[in-house]
C-alpha atoms as a PDB file:
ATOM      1  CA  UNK A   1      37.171 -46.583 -53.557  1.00  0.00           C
ATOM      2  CA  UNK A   2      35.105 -46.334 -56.688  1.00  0.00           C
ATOM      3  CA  UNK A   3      31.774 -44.080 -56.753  1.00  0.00           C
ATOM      4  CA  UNK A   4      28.859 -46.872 -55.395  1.00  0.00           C
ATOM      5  CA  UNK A   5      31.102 -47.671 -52.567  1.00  0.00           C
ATOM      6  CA  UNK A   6      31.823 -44.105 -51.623  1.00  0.00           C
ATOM      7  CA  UNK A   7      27.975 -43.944 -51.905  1.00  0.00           C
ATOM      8  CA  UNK A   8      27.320 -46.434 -49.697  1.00  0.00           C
ATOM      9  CA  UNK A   9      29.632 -45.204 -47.378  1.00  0.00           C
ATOM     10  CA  UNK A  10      28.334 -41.921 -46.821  1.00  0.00           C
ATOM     11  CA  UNK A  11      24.919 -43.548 -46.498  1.00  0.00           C
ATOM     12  CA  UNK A  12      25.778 -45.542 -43.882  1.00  0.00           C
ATOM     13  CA  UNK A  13      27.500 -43.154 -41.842  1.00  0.00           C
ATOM     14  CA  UNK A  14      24.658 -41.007 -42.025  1.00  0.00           C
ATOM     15  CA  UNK A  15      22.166 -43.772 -40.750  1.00  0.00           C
ATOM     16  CA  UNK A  16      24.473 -43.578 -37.715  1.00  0.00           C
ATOM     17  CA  UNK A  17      25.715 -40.371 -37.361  1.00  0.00           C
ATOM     18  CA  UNK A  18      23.426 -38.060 -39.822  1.00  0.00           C
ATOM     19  CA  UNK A  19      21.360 -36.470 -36.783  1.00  0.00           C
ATOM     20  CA  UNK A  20      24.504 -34.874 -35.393  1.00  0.00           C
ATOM     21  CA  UNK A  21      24.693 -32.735 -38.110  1.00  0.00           C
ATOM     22  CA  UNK A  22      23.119 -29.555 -38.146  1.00  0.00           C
ATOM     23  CA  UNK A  23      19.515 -29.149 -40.042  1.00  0.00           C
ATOM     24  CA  UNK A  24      21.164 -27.081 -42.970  1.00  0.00           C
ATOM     25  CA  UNK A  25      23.976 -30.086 -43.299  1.00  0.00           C
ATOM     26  CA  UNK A  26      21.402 -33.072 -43.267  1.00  0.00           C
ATOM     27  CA  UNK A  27      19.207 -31.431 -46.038  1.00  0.00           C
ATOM     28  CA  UNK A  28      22.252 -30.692 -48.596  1.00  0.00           C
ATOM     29  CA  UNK A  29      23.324 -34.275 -47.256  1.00  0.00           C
ATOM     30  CA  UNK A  30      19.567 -35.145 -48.147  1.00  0.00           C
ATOM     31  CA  UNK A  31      19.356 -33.971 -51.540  1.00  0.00           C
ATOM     32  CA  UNK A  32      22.737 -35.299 -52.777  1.00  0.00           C
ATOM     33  CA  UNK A  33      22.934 -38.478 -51.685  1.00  0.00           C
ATOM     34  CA  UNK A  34      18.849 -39.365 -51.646  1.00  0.00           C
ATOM     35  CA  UNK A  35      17.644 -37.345 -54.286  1.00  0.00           C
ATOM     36  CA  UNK A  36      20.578 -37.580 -56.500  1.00  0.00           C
ATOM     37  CA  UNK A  37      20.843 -33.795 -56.925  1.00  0.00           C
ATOM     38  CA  UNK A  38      23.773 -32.453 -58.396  1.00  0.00           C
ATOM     39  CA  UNK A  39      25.722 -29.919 -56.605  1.00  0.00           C
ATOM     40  CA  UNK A  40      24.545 -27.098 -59.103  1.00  0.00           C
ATOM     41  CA  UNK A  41      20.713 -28.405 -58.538  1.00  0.00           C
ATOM     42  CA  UNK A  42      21.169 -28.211 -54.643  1.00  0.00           C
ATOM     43  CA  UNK A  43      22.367 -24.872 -55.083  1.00  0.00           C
ATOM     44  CA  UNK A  44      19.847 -23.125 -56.827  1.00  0.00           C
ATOM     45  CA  UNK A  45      17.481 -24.778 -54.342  1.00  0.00           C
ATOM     46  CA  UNK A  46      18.996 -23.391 -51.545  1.00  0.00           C
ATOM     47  CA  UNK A  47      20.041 -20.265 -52.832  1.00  0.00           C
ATOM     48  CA  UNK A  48      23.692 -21.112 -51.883  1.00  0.00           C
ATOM     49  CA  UNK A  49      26.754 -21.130 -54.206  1.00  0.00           C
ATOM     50  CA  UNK A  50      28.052 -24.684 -55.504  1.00  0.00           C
ATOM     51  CA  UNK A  51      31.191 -24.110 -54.037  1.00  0.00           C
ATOM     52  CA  UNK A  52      29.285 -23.836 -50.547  1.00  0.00           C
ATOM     53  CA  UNK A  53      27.368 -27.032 -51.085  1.00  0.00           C
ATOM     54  CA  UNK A  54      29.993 -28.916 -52.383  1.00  0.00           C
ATOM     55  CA  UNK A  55      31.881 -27.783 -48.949  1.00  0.00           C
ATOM     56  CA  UNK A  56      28.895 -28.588 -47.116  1.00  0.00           C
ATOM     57  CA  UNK A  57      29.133 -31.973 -48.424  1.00  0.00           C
ATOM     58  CA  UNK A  58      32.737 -32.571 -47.626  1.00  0.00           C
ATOM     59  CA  UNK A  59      32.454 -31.212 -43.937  1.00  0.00           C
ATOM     60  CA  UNK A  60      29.577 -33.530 -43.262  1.00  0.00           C
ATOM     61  CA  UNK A  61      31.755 -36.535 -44.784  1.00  0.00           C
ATOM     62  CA  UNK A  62      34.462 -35.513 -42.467  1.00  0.00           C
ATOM     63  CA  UNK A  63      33.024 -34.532 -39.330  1.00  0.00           C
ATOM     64  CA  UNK A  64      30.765 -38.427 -39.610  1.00  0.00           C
ATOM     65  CA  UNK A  65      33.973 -40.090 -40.387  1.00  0.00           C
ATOM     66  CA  UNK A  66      35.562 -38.182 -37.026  1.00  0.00           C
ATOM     67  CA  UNK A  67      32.960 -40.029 -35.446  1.00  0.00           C
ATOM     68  CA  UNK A  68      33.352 -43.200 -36.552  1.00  0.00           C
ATOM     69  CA  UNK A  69      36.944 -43.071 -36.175  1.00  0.00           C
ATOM     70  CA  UNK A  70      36.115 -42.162 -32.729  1.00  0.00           C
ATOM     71  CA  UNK A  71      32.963 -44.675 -31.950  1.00  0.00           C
ATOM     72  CA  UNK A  72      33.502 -47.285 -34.487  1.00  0.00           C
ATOM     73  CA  UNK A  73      29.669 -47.980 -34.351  1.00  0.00           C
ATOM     74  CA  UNK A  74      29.571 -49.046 -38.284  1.00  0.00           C
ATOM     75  CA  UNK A  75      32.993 -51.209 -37.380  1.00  0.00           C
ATOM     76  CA  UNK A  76      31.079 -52.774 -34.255  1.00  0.00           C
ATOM     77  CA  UNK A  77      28.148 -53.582 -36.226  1.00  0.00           C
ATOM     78  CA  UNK A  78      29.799 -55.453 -39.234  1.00  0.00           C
ATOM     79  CA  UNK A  79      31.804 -57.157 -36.830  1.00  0.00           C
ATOM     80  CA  UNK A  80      28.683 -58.720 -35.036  1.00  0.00           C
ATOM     81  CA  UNK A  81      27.032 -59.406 -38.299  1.00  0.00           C
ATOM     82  CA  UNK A  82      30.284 -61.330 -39.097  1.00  0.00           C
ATOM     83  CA  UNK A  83      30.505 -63.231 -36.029  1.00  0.00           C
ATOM     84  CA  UNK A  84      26.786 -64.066 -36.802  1.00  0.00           C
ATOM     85  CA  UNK A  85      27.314 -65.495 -39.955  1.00  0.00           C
ATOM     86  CA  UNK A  86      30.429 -67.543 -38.846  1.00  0.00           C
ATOM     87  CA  UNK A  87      28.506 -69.151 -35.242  1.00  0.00           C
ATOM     88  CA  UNK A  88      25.395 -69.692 -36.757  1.00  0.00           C
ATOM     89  CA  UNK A  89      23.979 -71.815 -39.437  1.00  0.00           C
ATOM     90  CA  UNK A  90      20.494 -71.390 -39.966  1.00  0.00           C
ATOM     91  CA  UNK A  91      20.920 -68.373 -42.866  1.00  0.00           C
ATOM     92  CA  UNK A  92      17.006 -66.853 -41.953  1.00  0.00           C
ATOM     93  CA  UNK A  93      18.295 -66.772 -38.457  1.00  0.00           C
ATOM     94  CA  UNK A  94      21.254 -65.050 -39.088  1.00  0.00           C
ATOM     95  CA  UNK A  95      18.815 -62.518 -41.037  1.00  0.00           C
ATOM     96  CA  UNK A  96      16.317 -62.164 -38.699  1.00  0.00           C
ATOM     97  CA  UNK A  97      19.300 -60.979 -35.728  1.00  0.00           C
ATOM     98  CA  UNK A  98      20.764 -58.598 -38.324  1.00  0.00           C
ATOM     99  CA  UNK A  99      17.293 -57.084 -39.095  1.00  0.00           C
ATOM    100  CA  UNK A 100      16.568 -56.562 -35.799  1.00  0.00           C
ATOM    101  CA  UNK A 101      20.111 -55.115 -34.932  1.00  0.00           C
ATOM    102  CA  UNK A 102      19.055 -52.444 -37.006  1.00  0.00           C
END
């Protein structure tokens, strides 16, 4: 998976799952992915090392993917959006449901 998909990846796991991470894991989360922070930046912001946000990172990658693994919400929502697309015609229709989905 090159770099802008693993990017959009983590962002959309944390549009579903990001509030089950603690505070401290949703900022670093925050300021890597949003802000574009390097792990060095987000360290000296947070007084941690860059080993600890880097590991902070990971963690929150892994413990959203256990959930999606587990609750498939990003699976169930492409798969409506798919079904969508293939039942109905009208393309403004078909992104006026997905908008709303969301």
């Amino acid at each position: 998976m090159e770099e802008l998909e693993k990017s959009i990846r983590a962002n959309r796991l944390f549009d579903f799952y990001g509030s089950l991470l603690t505070e401290h894991q949703q900022n670093i989360f925050r300021l890597y992915f949003e802000m574009d922070l390097s792990l060095s930046e987000i360290a000296e912001e947070l007084e941690i090392s860059r080993n600890g946000a880097y590991d902070a990172i990971k963690k929150s990658l892994s413990i959203m993917e256990d959930y999606e693994t587990k609750l498939s919400l990003i699976k169930k929502e492409e798969n409506i959006e798919n079904y969508l697309k293939d039942n109905l015609i009208d393309e403004k229709v078909i992104n006026g449901v997905i908008e709303r989905m969301k």
